[in-house]
Protein backbone atom coordinates (compact mmCIF):
# COMPACT_ATOMS: atom_id res chain seq x y z
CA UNK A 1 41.00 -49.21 -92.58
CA UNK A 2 37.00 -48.56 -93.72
CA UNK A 3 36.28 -47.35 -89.67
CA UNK A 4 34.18 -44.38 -90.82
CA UNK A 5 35.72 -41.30 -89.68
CA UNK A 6 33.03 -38.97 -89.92
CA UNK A 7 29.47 -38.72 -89.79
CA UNK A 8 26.80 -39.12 -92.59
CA UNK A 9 25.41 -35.74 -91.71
CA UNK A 10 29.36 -34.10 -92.16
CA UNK A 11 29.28 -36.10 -95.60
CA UNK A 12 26.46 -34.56 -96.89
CA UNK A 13 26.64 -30.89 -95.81
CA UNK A 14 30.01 -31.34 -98.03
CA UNK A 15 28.72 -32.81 -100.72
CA UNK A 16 26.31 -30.38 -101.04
CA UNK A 17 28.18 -27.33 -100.34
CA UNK A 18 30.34 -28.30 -103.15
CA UNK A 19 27.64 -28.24 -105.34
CA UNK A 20 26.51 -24.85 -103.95
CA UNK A 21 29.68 -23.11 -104.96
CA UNK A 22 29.65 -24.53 -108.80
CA UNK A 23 26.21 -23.36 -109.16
CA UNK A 24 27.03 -19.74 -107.66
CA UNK A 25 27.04 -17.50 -110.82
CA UNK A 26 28.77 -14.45 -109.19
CA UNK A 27 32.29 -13.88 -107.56
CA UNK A 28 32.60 -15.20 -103.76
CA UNK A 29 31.99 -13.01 -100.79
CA UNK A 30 34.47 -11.53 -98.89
CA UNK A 31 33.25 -11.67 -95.57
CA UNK A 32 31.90 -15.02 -96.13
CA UNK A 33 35.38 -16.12 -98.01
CA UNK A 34 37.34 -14.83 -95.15
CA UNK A 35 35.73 -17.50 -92.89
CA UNK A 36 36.17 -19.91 -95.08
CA UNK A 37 40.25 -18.69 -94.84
CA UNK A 38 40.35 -18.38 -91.27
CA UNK A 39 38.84 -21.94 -90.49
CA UNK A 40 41.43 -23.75 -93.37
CA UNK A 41 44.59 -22.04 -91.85
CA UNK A 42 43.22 -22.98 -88.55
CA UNK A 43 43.55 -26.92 -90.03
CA UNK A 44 46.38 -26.16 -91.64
CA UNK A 45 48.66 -25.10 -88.52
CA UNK A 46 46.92 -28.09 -86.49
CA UNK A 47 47.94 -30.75 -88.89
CA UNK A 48 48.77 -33.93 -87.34
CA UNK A 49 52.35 -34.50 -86.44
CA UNK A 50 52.94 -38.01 -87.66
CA UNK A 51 51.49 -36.90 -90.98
CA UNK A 52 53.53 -33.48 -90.98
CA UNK A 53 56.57 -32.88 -89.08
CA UNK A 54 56.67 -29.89 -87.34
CA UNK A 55 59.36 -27.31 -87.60
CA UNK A 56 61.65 -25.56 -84.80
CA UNK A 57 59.33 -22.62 -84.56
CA UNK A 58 56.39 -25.24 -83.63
CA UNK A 59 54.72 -24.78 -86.72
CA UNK A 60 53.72 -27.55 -89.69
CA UNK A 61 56.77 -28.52 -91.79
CA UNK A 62 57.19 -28.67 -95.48
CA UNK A 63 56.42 -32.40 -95.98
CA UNK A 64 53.85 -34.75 -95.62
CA UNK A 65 53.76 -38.70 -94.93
CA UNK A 66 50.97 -39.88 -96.62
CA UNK A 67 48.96 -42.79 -95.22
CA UNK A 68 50.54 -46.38 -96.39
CA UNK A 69 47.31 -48.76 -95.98
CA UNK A 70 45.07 -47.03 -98.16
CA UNK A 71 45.19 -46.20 -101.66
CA UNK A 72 46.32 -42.95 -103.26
CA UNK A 73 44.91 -40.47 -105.88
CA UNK A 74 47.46 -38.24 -107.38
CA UNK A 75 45.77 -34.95 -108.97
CA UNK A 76 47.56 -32.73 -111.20
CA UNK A 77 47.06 -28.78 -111.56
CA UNK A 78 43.57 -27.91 -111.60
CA UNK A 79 43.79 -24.32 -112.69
CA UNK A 80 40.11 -23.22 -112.14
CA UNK A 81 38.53 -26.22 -113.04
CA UNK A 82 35.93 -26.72 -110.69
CA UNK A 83 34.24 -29.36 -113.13
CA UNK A 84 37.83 -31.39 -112.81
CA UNK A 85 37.14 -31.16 -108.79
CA UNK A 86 33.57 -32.68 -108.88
CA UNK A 87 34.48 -35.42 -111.20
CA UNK A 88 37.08 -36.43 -108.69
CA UNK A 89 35.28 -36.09 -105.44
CA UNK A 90 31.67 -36.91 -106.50
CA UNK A 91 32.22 -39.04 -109.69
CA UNK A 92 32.42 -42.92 -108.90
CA UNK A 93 35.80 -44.62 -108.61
CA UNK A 94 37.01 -48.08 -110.52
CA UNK A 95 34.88 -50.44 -108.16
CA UNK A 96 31.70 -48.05 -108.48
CA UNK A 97 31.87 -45.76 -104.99
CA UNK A 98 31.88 -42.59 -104.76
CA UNK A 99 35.43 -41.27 -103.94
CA UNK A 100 33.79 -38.78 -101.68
CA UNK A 101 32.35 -41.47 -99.69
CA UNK A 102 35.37 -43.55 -99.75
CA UNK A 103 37.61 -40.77 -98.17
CA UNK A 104 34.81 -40.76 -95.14
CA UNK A 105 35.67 -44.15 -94.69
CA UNK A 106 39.35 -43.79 -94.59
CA UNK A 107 39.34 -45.79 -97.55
CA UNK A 108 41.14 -43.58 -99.69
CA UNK A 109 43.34 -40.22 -99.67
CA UNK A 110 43.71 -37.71 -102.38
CA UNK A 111 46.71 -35.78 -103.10
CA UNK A 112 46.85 -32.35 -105.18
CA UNK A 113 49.79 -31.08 -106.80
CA UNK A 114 49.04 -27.28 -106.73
CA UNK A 115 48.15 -24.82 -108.94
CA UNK A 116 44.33 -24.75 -108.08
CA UNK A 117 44.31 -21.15 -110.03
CA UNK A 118 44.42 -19.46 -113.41
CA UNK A 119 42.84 -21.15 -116.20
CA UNK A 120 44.76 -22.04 -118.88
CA UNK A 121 44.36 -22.18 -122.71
CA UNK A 122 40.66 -22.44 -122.67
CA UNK A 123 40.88 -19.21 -121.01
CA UNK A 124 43.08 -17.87 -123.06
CA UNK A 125 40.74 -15.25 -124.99
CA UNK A 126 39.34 -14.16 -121.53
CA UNK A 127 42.42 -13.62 -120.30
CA UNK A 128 43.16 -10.99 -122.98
CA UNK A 129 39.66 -9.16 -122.93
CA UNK A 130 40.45 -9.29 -119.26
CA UNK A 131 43.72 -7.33 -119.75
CA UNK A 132 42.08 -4.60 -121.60
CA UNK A 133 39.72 -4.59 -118.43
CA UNK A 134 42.73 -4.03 -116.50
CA UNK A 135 44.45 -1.21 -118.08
CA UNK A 136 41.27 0.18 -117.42
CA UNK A 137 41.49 0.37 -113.97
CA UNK A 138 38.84 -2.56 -114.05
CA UNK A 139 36.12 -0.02 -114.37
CA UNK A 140 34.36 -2.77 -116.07
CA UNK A 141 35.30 -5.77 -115.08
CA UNK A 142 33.06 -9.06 -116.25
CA UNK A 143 35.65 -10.95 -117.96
CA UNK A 144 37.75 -11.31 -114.89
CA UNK A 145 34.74 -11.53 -112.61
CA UNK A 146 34.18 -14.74 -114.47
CA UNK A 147 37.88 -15.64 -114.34
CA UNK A 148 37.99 -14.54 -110.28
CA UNK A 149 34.51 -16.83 -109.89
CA UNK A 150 36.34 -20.18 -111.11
CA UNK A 151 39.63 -19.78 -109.45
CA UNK A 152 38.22 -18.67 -105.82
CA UNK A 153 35.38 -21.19 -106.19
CA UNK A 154 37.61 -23.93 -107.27
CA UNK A 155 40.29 -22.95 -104.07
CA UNK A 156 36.80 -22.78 -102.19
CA UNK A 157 36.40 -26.75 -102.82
CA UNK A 158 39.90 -27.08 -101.88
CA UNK A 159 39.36 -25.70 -98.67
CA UNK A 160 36.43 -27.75 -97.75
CA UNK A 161 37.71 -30.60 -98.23
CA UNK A 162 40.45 -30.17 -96.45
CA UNK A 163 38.44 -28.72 -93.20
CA UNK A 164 36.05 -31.51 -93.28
CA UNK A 165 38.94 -34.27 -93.63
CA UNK A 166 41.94 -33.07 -92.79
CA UNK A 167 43.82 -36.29 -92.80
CA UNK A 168 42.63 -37.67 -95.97
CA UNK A 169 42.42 -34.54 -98.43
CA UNK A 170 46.01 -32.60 -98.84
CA UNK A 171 47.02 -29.79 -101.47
CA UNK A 172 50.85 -28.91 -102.17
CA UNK A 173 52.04 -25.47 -103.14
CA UNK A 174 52.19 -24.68 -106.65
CA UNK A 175 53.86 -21.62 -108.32
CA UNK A 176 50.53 -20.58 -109.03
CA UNK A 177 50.08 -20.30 -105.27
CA UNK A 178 50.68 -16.51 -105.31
CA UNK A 179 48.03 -14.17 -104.69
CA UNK A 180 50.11 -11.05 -103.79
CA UNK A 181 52.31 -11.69 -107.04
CA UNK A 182 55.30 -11.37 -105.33
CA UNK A 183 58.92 -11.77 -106.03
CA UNK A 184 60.62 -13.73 -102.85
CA UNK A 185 60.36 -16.66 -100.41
CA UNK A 186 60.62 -19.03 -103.35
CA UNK A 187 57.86 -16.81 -105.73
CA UNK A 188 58.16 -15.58 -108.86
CA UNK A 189 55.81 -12.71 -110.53
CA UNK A 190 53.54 -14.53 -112.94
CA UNK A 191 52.99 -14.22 -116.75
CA UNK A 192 51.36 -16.60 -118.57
CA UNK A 193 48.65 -16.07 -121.37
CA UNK A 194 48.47 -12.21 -120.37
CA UNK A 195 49.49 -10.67 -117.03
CA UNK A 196 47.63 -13.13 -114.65
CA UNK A 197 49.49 -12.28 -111.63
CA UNK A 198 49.54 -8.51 -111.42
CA UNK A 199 45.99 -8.77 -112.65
CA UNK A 200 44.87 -11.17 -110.20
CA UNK A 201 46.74 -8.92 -107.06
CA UNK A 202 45.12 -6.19 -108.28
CA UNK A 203 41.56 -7.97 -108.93
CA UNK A 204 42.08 -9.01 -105.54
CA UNK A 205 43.09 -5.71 -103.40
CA UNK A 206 40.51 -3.36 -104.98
CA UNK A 207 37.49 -5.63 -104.75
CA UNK A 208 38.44 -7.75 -101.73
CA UNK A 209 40.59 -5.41 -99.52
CA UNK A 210 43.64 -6.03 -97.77
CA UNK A 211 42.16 -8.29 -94.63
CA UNK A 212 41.08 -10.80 -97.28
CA UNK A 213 44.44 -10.87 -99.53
CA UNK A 214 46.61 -11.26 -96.69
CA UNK A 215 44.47 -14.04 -94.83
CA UNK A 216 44.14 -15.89 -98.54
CA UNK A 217 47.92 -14.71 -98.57
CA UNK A 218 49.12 -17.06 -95.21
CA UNK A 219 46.72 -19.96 -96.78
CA UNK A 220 49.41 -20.45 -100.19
CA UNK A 221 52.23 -20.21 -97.14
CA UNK A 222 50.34 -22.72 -94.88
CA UNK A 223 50.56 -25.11 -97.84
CA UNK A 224 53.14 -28.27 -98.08
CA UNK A 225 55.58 -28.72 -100.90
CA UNK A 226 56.25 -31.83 -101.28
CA UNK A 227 54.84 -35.73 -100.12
CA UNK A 228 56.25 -38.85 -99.39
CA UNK A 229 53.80 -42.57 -100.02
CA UNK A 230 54.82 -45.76 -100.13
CA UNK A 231 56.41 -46.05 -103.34
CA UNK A 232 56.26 -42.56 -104.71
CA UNK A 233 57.09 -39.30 -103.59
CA UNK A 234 54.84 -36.32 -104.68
CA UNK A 235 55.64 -32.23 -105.36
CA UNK A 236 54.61 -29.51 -107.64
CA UNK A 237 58.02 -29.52 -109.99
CA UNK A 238 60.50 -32.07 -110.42
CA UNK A 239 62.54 -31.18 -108.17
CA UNK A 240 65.85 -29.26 -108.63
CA UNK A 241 68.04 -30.89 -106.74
CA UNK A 242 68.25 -33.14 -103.40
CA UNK A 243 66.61 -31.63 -100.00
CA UNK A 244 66.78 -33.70 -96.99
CA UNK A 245 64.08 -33.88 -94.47
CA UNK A 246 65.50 -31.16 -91.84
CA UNK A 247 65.16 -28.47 -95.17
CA UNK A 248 61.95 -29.81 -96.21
CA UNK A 249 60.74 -29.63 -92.46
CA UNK A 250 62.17 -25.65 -92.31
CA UNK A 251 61.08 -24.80 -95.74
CA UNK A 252 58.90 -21.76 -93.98
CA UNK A 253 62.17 -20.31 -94.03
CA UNK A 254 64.20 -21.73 -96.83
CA UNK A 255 62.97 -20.13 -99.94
CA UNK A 256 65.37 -22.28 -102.26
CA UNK A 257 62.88 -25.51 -101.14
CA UNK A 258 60.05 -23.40 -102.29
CA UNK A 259 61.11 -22.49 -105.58
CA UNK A 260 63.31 -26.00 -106.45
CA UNK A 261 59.65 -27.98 -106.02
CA UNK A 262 57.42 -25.60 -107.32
CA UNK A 263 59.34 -23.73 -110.16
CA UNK A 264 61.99 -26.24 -111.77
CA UNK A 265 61.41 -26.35 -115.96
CA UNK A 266 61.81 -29.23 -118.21
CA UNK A 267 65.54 -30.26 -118.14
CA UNK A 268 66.71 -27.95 -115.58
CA UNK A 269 66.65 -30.54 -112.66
CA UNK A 270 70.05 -31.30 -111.07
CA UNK A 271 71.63 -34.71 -112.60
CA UNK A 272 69.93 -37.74 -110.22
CA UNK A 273 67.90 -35.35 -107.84
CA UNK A 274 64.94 -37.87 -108.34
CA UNK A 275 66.77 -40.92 -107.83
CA UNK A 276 68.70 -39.45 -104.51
CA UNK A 277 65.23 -38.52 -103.24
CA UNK A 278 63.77 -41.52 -104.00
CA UNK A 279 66.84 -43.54 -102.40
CA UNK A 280 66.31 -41.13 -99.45
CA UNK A 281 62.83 -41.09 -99.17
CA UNK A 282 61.36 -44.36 -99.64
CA UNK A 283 62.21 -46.89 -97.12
CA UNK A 284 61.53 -50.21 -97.89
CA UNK A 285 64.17 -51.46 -100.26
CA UNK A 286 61.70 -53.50 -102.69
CA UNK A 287 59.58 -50.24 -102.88
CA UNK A 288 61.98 -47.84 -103.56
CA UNK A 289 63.69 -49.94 -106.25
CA UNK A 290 60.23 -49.96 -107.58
CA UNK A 291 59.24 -46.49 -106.67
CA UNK A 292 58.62 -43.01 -108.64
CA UNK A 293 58.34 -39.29 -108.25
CA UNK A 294 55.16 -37.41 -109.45
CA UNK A 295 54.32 -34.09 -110.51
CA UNK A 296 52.63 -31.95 -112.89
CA UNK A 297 53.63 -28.03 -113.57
CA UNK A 298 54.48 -28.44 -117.27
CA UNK A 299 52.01 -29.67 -119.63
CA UNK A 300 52.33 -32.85 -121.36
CA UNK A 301 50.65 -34.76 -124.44
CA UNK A 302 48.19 -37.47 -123.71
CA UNK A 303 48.08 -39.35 -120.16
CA UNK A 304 51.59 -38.26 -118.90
CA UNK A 305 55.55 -38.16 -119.50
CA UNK A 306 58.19 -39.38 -117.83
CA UNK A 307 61.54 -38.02 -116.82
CA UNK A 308 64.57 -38.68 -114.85
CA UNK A 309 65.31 -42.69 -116.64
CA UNK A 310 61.61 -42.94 -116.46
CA UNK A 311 61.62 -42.28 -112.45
CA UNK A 312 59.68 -38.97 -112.53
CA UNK A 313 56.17 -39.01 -113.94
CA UNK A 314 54.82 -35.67 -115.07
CA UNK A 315 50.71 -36.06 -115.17
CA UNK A 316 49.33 -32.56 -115.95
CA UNK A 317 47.47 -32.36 -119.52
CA UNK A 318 45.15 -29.35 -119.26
CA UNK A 319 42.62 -30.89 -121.94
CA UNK A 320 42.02 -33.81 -119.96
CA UNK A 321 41.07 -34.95 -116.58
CA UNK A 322 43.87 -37.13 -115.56
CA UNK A 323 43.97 -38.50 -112.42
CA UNK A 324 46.82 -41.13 -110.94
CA UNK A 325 45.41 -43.97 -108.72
CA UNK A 326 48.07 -45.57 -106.60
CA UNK A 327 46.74 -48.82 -105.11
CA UNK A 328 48.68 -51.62 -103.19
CA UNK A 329 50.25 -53.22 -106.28
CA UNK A 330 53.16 -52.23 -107.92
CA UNK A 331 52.77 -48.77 -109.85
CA UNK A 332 52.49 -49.01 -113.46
CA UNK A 333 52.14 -46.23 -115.24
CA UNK A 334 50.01 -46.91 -118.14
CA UNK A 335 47.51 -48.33 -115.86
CA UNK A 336 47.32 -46.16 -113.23
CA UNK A 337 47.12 -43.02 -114.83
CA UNK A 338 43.72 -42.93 -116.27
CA UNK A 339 41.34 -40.10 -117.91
CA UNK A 340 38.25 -39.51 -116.41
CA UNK A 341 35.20 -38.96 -118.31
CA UNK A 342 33.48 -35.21 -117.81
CA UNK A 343 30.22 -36.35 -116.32
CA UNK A 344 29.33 -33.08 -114.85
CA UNK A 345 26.05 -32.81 -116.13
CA UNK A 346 24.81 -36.09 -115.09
CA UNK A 347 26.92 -35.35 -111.48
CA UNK A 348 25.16 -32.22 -110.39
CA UNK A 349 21.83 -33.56 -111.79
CA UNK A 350 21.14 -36.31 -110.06
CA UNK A 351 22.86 -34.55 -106.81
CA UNK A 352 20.64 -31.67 -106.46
């Protein structure tokens, strides 16, 4: 722990292309995006074994095992906020380093929960004028240009972080996680504020073209679903019922995996399916008696909301930026899940 990993010049060719793609004004590339595509699935069907089990077919399981000597942040669903992912990555942490720097080091991993697309209720308005620009045939098409530009640059950061470190960065499967809108292998068809998903497939196949959807397409099925630390356990949803590793492992080709940690509701979980993963999951007996489940997929009021007898801690509030930071104590929810101040101004100034 603190051996730096990677070099100085790696560290800030990131940093700044991070900043590079919050400054771009206009949609993403294709050619340039597809790159970007084909170099992340590359890391993501490489992934290192003891961190992801690999499946019969010789390809990256469903789960992770996150690293258990350094600490943990948990993010919730970003939904286009790219401002969310700078905070987190180039904003300082509680002892005043920068988290981006401290992930370098091996002194810290981040975990996302999914759903790195589709803005939410501040979007809501866009979303509508976007619609009309839909039905249209997107003939014009500014309002979801700008809504296109957040999510793809925001999935953009994603991706770069996990190239550059692949061991310390990791992003779960969301329902969101759904370019091609479909209905199948654990997907539903979305529809949220408007008609985000068949608006987003079609954004996608008319402007970007089939080569680009279907590489962006094997990225969301690349993905993990769910995480083991510790003394927590990580996925999109709460999850629906119990899934033992050998599922998890095969969830490529379990589709009831997919959709039980990515699409479960508020009080549709199976009676104990946190506890019996929790029991199953954790090892140590002190910190699985002490242990939790995260996620996000539901929004809640203030800092989060627990679940389960207070075992499953739901941490996405879309008018915040909530982040859980899982150190070596005990975990305690009310001080571990904090809200970060929006210093994006102040971040991008005095990094450019």
């Amino acid at each position: 722990m603190g051996k730096l990993m990677y070099s100085e010049e790696q560290y800030t060719s990131l940093k700044n292309r991070l900043i590079g793609i919050y400054k771009r004004e206009l949609p993403p590339e294709a050619d340039k995006y597809i790159k970007v595509l084909e170099r992340i699935n590359s890391i993501l069907l490489t992934e290192d074994r003891d961190i992801r089990p690999y499946d019969s077919a010789g390809l990256p399981g469903g789960m992770l095992y996150l690293k258990k000597d350094i600490p943990t942040i948990i993010v919730p669903d970003i939904h286009a906020r790219m401002d969310f992912v700078i905070n987190i990555m180039l904003g300082m942490d509680t002892d005043g380093e920068k988290r981006l720097q401290k992930i370098a080091d091996n002194r810290l991993q981040v975990l996302c929960v999914g759903d790195g697309v589709h803005s939410e209720k501040r979007g809501a308005s866009r979303w509508t004028m976007a619609y009309r620009e839909f039905e249209g045939g997107y003939a014009s098409h500014g309002n979801m240009d700008e809504e296109m530009s957040e999510s793809f640059d925001t999935i953009e950061m994603i991706m770069e972080m996990k190239i550059a470190y692949p061991a310390n960065f990791h992003f779960l499967k969301g329902n969101h996680e759904n370019i091609r809108n479909e209905e199948g292998g654990g997907n539903y068809p979305f529809v949220k504020f408007s008609f985000e998903g068949p608006m987003t497939a079609y954004y996608v196949t008319k402007f970007y073209g089939e080569d680009f959807l279907e590489k962006y397409y094997r990225f969301e099925k690349n993905l993990p679903v769910f995480a083991v630390g510790k003394n927590f356990l990580v996925s999109h949803a709460e999850p629906w019922e119990f899934y033992e590793k050998d599922r998890l492992v095969e969830y490529r080709n379990d589709p009831d995996v997919i959709e039980g940690l990515t699409w479960t509701a508020d009080d549709a979980a199976g009676d104990g399916s946190v506890k019996s993963m929790i029991d199953y999951y954790i090892e140590d007996e002190e910190d699985r008696a002490k242990g939790y489940y995260f996620g996000g997929h539901r929004p809640v009021n203030g800092n989060y909301n627990s679940r389960a007898g207070g075992r499953y801690i739901q941490i996405h509030n879309p008018n915040k930026f909530i982040i859980a930071q899982i150190g070596a104590d005990d975990i305690d929810p009310d001080r571990d899940i904090i809200e970060l101040e929006n210093n994006i101004e102040n971040i991008i100034k005095s990094e450019s």
